[in-house]
N, C-alpha and C. Protein backbone atom coordinates (compact mmCIF):
# COMPACT_ATOMS: atom_id res chain seq x y z
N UNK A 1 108.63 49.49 57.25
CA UNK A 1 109.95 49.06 56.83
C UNK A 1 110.69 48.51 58.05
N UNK A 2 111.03 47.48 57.97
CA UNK A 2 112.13 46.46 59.04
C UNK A 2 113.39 47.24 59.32
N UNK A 3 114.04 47.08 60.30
CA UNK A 3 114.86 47.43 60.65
C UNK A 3 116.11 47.17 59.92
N UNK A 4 115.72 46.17 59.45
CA UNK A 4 117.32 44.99 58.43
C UNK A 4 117.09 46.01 56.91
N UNK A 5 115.77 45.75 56.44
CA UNK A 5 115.33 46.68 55.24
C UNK A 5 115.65 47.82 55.38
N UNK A 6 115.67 49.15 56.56
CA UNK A 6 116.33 50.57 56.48
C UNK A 6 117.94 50.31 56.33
N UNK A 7 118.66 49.18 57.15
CA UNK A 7 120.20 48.90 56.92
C UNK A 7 120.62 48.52 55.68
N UNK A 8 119.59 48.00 54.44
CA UNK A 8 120.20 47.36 53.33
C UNK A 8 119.91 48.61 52.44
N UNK A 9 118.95 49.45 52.70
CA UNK A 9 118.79 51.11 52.03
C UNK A 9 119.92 52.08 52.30
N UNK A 10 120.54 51.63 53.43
CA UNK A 10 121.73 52.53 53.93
C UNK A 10 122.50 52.01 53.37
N UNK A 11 122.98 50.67 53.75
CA UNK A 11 124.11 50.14 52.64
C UNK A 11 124.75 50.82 51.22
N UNK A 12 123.25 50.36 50.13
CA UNK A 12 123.02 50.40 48.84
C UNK A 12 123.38 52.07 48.80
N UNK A 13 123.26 52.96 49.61
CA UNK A 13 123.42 54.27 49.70
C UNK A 13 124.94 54.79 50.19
N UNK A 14 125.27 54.00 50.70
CA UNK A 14 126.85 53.89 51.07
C UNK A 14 127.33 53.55 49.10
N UNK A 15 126.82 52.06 49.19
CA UNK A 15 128.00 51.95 47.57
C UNK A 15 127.69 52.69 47.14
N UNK A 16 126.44 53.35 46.87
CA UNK A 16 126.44 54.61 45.73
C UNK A 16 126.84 55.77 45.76
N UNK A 17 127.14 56.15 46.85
CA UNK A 17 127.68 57.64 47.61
C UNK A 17 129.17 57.46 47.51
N UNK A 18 129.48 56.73 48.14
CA UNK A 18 131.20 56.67 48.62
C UNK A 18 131.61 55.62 47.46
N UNK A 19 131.13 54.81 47.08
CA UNK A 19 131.75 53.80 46.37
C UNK A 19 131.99 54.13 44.55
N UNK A 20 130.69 54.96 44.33
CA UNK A 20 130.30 55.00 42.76
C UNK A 20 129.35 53.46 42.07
N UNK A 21 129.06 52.92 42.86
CA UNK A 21 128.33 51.53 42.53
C UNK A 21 127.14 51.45 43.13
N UNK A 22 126.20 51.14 41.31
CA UNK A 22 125.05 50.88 41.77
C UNK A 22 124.93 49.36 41.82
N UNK A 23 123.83 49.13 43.58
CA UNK A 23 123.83 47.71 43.91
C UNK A 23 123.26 46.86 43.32
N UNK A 24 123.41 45.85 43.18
CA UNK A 24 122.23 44.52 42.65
C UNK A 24 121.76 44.23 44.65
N UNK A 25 120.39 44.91 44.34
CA UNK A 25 120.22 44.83 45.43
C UNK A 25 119.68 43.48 46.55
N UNK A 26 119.18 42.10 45.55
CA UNK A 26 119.02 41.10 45.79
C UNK A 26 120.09 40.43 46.08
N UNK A 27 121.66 40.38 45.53
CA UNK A 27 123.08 40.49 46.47
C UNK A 27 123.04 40.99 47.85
N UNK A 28 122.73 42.27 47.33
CA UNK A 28 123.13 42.74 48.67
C UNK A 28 122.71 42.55 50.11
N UNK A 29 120.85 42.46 49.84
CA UNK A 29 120.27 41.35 50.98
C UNK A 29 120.68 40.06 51.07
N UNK A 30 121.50 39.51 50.52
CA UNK A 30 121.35 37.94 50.76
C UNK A 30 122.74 37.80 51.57
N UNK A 31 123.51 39.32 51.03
CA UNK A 31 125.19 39.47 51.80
C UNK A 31 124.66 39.81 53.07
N UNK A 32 124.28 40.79 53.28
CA UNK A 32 123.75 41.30 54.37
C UNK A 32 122.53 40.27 55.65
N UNK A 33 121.94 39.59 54.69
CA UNK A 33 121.11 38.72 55.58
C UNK A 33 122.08 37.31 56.40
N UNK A 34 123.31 36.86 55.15
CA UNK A 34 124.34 36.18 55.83
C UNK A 34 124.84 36.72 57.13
N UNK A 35 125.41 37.96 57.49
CA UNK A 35 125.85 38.81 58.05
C UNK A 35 124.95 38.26 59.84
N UNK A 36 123.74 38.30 59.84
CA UNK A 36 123.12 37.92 60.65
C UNK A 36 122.96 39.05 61.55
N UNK A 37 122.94 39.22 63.04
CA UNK A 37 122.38 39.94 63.75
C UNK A 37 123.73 40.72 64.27
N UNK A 38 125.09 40.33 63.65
CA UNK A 38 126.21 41.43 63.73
C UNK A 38 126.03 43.01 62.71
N UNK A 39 125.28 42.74 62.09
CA UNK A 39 124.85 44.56 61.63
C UNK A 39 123.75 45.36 62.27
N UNK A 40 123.53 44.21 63.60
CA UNK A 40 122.82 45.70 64.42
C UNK A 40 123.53 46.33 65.59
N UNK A 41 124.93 45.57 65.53
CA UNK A 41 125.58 46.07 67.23
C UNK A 41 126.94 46.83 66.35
N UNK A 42 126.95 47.86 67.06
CA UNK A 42 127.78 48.95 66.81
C UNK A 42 129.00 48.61 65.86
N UNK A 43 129.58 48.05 67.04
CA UNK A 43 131.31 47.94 66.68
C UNK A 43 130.93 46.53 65.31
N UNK A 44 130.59 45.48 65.37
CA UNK A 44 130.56 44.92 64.57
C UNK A 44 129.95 44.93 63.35
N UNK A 45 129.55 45.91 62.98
CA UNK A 45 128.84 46.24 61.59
C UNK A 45 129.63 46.43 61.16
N UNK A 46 130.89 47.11 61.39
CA UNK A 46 132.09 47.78 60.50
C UNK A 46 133.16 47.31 60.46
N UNK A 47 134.01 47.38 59.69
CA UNK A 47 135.09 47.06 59.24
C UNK A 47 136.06 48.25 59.31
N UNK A 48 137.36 47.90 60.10
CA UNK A 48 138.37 48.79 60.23
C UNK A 48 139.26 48.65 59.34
N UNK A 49 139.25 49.62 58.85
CA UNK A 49 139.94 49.45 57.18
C UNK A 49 141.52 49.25 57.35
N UNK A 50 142.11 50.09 58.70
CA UNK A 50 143.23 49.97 59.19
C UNK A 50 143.83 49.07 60.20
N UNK A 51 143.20 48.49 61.10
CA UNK A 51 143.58 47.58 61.70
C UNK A 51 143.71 45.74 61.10
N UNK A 52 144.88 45.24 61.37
CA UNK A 52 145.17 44.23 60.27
C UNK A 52 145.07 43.20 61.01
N UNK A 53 144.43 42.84 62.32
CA UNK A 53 143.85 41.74 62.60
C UNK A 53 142.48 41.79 62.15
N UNK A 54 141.54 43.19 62.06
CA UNK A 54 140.22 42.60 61.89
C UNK A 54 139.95 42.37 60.05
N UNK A 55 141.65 43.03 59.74
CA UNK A 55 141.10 42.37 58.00
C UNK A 55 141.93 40.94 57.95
N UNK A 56 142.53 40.28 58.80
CA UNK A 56 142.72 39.18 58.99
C UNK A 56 141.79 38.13 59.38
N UNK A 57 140.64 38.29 59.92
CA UNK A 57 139.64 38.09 60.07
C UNK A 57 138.57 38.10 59.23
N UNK A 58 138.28 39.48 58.59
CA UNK A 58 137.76 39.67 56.97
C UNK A 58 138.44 38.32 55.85
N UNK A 59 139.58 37.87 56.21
CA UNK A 59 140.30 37.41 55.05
C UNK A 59 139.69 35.58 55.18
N UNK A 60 140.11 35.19 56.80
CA UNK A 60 139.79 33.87 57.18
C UNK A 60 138.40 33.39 57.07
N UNK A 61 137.88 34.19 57.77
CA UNK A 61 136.44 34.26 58.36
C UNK A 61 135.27 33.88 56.61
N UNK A 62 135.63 35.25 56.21
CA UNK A 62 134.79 35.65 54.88
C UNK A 62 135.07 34.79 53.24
N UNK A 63 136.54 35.40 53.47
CA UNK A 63 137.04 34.92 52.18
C UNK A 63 136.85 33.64 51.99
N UNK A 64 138.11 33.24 52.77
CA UNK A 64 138.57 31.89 53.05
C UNK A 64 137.18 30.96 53.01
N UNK A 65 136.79 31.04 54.16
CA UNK A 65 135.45 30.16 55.00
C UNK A 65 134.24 29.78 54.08
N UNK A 66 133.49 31.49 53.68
CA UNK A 66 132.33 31.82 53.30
C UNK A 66 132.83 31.36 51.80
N UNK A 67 133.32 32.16 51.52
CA UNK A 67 133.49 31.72 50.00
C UNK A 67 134.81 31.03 49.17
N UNK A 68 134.64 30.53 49.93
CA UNK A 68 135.89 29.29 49.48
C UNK A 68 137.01 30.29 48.95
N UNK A 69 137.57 30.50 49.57
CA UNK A 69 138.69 30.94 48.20
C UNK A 69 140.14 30.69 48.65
N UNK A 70 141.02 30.46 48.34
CA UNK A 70 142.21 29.70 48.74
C UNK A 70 143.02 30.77 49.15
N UNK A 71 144.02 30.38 50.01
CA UNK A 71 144.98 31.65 51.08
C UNK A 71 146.05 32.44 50.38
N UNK A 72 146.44 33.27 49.73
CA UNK A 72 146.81 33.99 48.52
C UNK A 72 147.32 35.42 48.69
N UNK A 73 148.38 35.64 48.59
CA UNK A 73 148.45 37.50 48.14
C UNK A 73 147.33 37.76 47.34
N UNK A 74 146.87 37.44 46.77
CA UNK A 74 145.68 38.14 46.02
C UNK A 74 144.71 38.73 46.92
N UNK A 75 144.20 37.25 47.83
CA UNK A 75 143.32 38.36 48.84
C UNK A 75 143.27 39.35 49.14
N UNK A 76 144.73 39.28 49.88
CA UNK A 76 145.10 40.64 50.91
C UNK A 76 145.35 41.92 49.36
N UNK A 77 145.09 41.64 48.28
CA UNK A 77 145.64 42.53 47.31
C UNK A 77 143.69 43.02 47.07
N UNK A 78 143.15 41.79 46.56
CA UNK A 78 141.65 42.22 47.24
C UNK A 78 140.89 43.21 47.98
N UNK A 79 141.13 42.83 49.39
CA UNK A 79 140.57 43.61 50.60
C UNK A 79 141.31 44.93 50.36
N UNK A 80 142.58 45.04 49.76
CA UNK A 80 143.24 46.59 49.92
C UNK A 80 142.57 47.01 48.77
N UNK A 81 142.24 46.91 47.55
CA UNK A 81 141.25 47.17 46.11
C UNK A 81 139.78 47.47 46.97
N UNK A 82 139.26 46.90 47.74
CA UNK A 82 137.99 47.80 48.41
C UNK A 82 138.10 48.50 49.05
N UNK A 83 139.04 48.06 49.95
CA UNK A 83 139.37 49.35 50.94
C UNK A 83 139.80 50.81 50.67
N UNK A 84 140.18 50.83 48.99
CA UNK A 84 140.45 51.40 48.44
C UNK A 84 139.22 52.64 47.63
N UNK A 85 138.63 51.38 47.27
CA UNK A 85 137.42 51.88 46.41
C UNK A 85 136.10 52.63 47.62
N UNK A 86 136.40 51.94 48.83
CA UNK A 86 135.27 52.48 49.38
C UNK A 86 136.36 53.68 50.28
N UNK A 87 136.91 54.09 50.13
CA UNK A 87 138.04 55.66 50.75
C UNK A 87 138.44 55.42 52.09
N UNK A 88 139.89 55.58 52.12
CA UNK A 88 140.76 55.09 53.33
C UNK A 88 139.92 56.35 53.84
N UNK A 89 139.44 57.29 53.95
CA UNK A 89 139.15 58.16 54.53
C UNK A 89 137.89 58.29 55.37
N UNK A 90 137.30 57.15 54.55
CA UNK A 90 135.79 56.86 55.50
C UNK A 90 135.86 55.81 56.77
N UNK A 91 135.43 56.41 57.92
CA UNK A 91 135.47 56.71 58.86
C UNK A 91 134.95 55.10 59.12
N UNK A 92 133.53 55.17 58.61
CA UNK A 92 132.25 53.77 58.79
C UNK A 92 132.41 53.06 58.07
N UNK A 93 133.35 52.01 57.51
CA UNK A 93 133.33 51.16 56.60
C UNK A 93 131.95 49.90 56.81
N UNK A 94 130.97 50.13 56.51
CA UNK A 94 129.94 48.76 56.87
C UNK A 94 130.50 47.82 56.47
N UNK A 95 130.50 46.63 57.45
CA UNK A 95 130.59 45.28 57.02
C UNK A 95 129.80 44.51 56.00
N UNK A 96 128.47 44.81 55.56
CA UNK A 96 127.78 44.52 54.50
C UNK A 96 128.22 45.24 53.03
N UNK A 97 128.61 46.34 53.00
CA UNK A 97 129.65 47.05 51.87
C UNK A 97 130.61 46.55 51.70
N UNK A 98 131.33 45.93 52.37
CA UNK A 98 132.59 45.56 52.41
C UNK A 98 132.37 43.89 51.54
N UNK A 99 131.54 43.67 52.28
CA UNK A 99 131.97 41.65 51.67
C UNK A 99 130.71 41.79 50.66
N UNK A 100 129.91 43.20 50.53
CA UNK A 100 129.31 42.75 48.96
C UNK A 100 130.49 43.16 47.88
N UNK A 101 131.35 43.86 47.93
CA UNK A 101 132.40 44.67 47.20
C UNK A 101 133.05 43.53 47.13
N UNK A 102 133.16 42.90 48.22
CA UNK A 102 134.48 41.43 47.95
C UNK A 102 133.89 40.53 47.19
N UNK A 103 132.49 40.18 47.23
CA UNK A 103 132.21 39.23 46.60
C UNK A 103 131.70 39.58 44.73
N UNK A 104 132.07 40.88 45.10
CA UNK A 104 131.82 41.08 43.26
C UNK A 104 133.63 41.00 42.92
N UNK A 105 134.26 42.04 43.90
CA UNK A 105 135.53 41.79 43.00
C UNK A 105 136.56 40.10 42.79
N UNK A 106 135.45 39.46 43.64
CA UNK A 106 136.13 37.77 43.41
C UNK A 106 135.36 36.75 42.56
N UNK A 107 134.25 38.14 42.32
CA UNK A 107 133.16 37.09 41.12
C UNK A 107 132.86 36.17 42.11
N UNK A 108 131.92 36.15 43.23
CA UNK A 108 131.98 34.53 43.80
C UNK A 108 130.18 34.69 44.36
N UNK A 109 129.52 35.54 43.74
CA UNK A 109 128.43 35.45 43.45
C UNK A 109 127.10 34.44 43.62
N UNK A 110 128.02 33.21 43.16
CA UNK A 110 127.55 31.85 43.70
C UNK A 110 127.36 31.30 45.16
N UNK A 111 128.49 31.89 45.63
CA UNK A 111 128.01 31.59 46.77
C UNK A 111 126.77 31.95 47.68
N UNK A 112 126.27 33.00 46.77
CA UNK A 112 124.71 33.31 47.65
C UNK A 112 124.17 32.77 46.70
């Protein structure tokens, strides 16, 4: 098993643990394979659920960029609906949990 393949088992084990969601797990590699070689270095795998430049970043970067989606209170109403769903309380928010959660709650699916 690959190193990327034990991270997309951890993932899928994250949404199902903390989240209550079981993955479509062919999403979730293709979110995660976008992601590139930032889910093997520490700090950048994760997402700080509290700091509001790096979900400003989540918003430009991901939303915006990756999946087209136009600049909106909704977003930021978005990212707080996962941040939500995956528990202000968890510590490790993965960045691959995070923008597969975004890209189901924006339906934008297509884009992978």
């Amino acid at each position: 098993m690959s190193k990327r393949d034990e991270l997309i088992a951890k993932y899928a084990a994250d949404l199902k643990d903390k989240c209550g969601v079981n993955a479509d797990m062919d999403l979730l590699t293709k979110v995660t394979v976008g992601l590139g070689p930032s889910i093997y270095n520490a700090d950048s795998s994760t997402v700080s659920g509290s700091d509001d430049k790096e979900l400003a970043t989540v918003k430009n970067n991901f939303l915006i960029k990756k999946l087209g989606l136009s600049d909106s209170n909704d977003l930021d109403k978005g990212i707080a609906s996962v941040m939500d769903t995956y528990g202000q309380s968890n510590r490790n928010k993965y960045r691959a949990v995070v923008y597969y959660l975004l890209v189901k709650h924006f339906n934008r699916e297509s884009a992978y």
